[in-house]
C-alpha atoms as a PDB file:
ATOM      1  CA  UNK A   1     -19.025  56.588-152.069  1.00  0.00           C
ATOM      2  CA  UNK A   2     -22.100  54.970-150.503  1.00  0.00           C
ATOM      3  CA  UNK A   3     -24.967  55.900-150.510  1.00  0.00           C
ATOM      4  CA  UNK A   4     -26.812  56.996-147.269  1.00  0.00           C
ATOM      5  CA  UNK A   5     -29.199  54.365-147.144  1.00  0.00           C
ATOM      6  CA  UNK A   6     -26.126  51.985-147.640  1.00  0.00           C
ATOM      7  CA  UNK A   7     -24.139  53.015-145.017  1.00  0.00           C
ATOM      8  CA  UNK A   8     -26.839  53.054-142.797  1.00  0.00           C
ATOM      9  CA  UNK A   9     -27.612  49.350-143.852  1.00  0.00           C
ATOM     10  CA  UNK A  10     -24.205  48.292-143.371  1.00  0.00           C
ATOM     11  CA  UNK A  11     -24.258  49.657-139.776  1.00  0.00           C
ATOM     12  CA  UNK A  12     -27.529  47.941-139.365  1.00  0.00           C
ATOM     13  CA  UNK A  13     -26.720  44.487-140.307  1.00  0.00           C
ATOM     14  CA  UNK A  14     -23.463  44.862-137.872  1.00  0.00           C
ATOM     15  CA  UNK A  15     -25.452  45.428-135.038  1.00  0.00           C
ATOM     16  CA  UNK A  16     -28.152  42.784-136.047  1.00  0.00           C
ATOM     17  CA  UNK A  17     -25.280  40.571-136.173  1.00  0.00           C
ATOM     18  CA  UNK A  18     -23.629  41.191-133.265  1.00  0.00           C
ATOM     19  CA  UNK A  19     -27.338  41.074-131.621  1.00  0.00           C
ATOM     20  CA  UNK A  20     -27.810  37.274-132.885  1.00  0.00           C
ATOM     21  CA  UNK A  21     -24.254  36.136-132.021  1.00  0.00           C
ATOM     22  CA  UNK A  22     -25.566  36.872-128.480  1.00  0.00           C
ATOM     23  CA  UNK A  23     -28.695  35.200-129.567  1.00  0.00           C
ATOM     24  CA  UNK A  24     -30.641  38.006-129.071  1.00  0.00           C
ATOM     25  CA  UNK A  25     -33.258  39.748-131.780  1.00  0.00           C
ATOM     26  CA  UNK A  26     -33.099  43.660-132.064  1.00  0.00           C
ATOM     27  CA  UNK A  27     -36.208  46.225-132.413  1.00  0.00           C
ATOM     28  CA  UNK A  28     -36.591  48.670-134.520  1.00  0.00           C
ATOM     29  CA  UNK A  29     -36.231  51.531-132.456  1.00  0.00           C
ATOM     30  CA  UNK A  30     -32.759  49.931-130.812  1.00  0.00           C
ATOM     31  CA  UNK A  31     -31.137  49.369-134.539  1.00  0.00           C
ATOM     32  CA  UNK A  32     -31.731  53.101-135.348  1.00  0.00           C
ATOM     33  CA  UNK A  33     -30.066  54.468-132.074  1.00  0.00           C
ATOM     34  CA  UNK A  34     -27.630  52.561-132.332  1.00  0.00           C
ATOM     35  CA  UNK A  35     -26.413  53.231-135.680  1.00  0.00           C
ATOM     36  CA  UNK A  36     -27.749  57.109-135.670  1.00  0.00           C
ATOM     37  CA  UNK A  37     -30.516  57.089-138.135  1.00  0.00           C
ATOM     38  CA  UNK A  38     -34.377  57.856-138.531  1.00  0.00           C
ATOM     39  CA  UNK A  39     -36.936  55.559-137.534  1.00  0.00           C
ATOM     40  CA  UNK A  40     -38.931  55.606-140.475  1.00  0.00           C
ATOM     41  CA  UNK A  41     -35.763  55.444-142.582  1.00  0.00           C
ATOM     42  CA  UNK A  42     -33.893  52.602-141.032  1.00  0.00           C
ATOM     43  CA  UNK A  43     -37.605  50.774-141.138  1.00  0.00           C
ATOM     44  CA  UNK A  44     -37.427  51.270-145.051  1.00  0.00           C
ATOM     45  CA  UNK A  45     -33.674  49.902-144.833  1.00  0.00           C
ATOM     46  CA  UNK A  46     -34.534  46.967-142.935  1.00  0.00           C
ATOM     47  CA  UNK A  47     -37.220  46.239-145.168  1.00  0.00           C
ATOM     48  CA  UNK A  48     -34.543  45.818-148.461  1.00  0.00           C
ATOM     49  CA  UNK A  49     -32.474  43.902-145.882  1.00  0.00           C
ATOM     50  CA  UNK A  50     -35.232  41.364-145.473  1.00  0.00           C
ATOM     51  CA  UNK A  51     -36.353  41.020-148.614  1.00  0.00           C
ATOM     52  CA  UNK A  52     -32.448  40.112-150.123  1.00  0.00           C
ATOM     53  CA  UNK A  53     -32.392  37.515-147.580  1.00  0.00           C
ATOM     54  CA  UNK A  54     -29.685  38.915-145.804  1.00  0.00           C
ATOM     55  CA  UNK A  55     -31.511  39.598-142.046  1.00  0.00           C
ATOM     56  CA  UNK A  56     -34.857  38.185-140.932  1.00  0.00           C
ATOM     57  CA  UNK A  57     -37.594  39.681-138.831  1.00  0.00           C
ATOM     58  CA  UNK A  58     -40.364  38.348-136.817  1.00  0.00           C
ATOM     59  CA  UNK A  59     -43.496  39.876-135.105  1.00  0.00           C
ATOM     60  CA  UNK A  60     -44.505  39.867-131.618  1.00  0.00           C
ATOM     61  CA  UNK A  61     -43.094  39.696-127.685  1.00  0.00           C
ATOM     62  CA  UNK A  62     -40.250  38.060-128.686  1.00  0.00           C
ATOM     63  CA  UNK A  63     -39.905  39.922-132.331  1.00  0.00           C
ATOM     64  CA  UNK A  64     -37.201  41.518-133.922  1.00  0.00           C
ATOM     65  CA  UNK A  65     -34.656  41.660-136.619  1.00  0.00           C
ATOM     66  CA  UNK A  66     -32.111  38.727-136.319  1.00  0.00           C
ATOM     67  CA  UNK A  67     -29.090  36.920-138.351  1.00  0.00           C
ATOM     68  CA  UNK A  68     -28.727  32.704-138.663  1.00  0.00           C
ATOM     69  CA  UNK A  69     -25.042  32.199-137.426  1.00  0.00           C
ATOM     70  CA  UNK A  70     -24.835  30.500-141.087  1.00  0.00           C
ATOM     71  CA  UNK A  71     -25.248  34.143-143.046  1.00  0.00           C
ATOM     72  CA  UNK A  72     -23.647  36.121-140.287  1.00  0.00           C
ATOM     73  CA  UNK A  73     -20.185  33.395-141.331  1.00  0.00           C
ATOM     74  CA  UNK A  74     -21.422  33.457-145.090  1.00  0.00           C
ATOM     75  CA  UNK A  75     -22.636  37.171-146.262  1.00  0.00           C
ATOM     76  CA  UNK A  76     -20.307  39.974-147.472  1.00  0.00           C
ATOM     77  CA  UNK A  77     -20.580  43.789-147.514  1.00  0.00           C
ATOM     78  CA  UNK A  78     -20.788  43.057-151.133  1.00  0.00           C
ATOM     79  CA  UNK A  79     -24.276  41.541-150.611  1.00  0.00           C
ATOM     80  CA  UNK A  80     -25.762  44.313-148.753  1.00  0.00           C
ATOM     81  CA  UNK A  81     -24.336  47.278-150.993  1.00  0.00           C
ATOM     82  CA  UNK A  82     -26.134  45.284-154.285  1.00  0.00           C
ATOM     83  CA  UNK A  83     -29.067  45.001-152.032  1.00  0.00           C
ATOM     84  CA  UNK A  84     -29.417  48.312-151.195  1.00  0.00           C
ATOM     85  CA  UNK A  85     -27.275  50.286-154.262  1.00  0.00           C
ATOM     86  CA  UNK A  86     -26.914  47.804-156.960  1.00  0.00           C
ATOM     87  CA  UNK A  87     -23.715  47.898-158.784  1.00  0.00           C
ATOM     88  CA  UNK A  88     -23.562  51.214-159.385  1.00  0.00           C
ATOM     89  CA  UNK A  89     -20.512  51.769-157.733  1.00  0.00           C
ATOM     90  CA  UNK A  90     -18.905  49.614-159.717  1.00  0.00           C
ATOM     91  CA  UNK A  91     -20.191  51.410-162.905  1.00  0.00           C
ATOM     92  CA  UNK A  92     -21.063  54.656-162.620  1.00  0.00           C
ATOM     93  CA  UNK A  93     -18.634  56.816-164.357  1.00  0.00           C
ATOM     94  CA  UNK A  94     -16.309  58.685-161.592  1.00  0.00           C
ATOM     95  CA  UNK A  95     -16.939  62.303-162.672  1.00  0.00           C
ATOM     96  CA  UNK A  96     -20.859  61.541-163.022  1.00  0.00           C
ATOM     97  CA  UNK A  97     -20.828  61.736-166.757  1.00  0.00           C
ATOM     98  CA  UNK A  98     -23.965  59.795-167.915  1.00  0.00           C
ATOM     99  CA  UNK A  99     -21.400  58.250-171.040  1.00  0.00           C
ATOM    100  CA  UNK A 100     -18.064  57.104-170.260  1.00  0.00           C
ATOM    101  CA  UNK A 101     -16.537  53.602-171.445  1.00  0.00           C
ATOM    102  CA  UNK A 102     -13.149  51.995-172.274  1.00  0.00           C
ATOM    103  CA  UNK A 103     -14.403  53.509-175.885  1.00  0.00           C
ATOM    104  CA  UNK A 104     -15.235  57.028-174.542  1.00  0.00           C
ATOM    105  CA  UNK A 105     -13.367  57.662-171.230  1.00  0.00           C
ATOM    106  CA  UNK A 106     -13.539  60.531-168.877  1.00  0.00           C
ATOM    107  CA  UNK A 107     -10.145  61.884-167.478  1.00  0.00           C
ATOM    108  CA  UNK A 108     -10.090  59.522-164.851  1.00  0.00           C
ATOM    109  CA  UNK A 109     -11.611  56.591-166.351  1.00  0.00           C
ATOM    110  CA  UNK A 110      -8.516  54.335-165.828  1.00  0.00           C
ATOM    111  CA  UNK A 111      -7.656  55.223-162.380  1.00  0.00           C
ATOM    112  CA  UNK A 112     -11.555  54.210-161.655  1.00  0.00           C
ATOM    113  CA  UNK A 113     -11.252  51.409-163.153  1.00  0.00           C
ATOM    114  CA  UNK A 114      -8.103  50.660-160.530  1.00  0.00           C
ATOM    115  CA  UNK A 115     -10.417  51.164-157.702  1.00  0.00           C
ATOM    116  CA  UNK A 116     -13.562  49.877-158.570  1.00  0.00           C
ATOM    117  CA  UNK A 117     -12.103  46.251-158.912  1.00  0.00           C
ATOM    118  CA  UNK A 118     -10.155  46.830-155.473  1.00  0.00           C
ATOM    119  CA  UNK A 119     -13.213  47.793-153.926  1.00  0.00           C
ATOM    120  CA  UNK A 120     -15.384  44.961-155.205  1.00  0.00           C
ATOM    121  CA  UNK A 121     -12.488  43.147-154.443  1.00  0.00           C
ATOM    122  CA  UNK A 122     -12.691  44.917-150.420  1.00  0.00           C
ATOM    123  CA  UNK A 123     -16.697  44.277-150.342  1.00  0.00           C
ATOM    124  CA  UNK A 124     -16.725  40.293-151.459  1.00  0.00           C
ATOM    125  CA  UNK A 125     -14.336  39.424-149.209  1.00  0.00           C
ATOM    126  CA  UNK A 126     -15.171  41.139-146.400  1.00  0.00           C
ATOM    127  CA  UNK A 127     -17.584  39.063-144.343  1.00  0.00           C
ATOM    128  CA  UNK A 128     -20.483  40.565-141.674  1.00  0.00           C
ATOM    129  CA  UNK A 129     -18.629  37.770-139.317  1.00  0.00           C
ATOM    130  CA  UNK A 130     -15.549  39.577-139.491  1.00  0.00           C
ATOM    131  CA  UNK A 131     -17.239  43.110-138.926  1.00  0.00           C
ATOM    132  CA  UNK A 132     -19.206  41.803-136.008  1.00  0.00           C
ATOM    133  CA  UNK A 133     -16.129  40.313-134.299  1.00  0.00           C
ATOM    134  CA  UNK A 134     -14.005  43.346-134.448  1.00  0.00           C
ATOM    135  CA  UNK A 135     -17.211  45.425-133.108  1.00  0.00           C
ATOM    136  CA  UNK A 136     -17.465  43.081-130.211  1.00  0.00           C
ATOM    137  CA  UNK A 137     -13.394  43.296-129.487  1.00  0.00           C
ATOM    138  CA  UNK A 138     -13.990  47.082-129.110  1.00  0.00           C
ATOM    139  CA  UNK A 139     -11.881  47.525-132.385  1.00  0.00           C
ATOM    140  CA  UNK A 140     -14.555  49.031-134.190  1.00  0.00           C
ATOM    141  CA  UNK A 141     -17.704  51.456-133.625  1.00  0.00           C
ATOM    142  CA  UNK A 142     -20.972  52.335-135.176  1.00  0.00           C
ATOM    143  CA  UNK A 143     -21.206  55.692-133.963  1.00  0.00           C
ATOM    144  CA  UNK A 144     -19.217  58.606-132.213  1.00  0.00           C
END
């Protein structure tokens, strides 16, 4: 459904959250242990994070990728998937055709259309806050 680099973001800006509600910045190196991913690729992930606005970073001894408590309470999974995927998975037909419309539907145009607006739906509601807390109650995980 998502791409890899997506899911990988997601994961990232949990922990970065969860990081800055203890008011502490995360490294590089500690964001891609803890969410299981490639140095060089989570830097590259991090990178789109920063430039949407969505997590900040800062150099030196005390650097590191943070949240403001403000867009930790105010950003949705919505943000970050447009950030890193665009809308394509709201769009993209769901049999891969490159054509297919209201006009010209594939077999399972309709039933797409079903989902696609429960998932938006899902994403934009769905705040980084809320993620964050259920990580910290031990209701959720980034890795197994």
């Amino acid at each position: 459904m998502f791409s890899k680099a997506c899911e990988y973001a997601i994961r990232a800006t949990i922990y970065i959250a969860r990081q800055s509600q203890e008011g502490l910045r995360a490294s590089l190196v500690d964001i891609s242990h803890e969410i299981d991913s490639p140095v060089a690729f989570t830097s590259k992930i991090l990178q789109q994070l920063v430039k949407a606005g969505i997590i900040f970073s800062t150099r030196g001894q005390t650097g590191g990728f943070f949240m403001e408590n403000s867009k930790i309470e105010s950003k949705s999974v919505a943000e970050i998937v447009s950030a890193i995927d665009g809308d394509s998975i709201y769009t993209h037909c769901g049999l891969g055709l490159k054509e297919c419309s209201g006009a010209e539907p594939c077999p399972v145009h309709e039933k797409f259309v079903e989902i696609r607006e429960k998932l938006r739906s899902t994403l934009e509601t769905t705040t980084i806050s809320a993620m964050a807390s259920s990580l910290k109650n031990g209701l959720t995980y980034l890795k197994r």
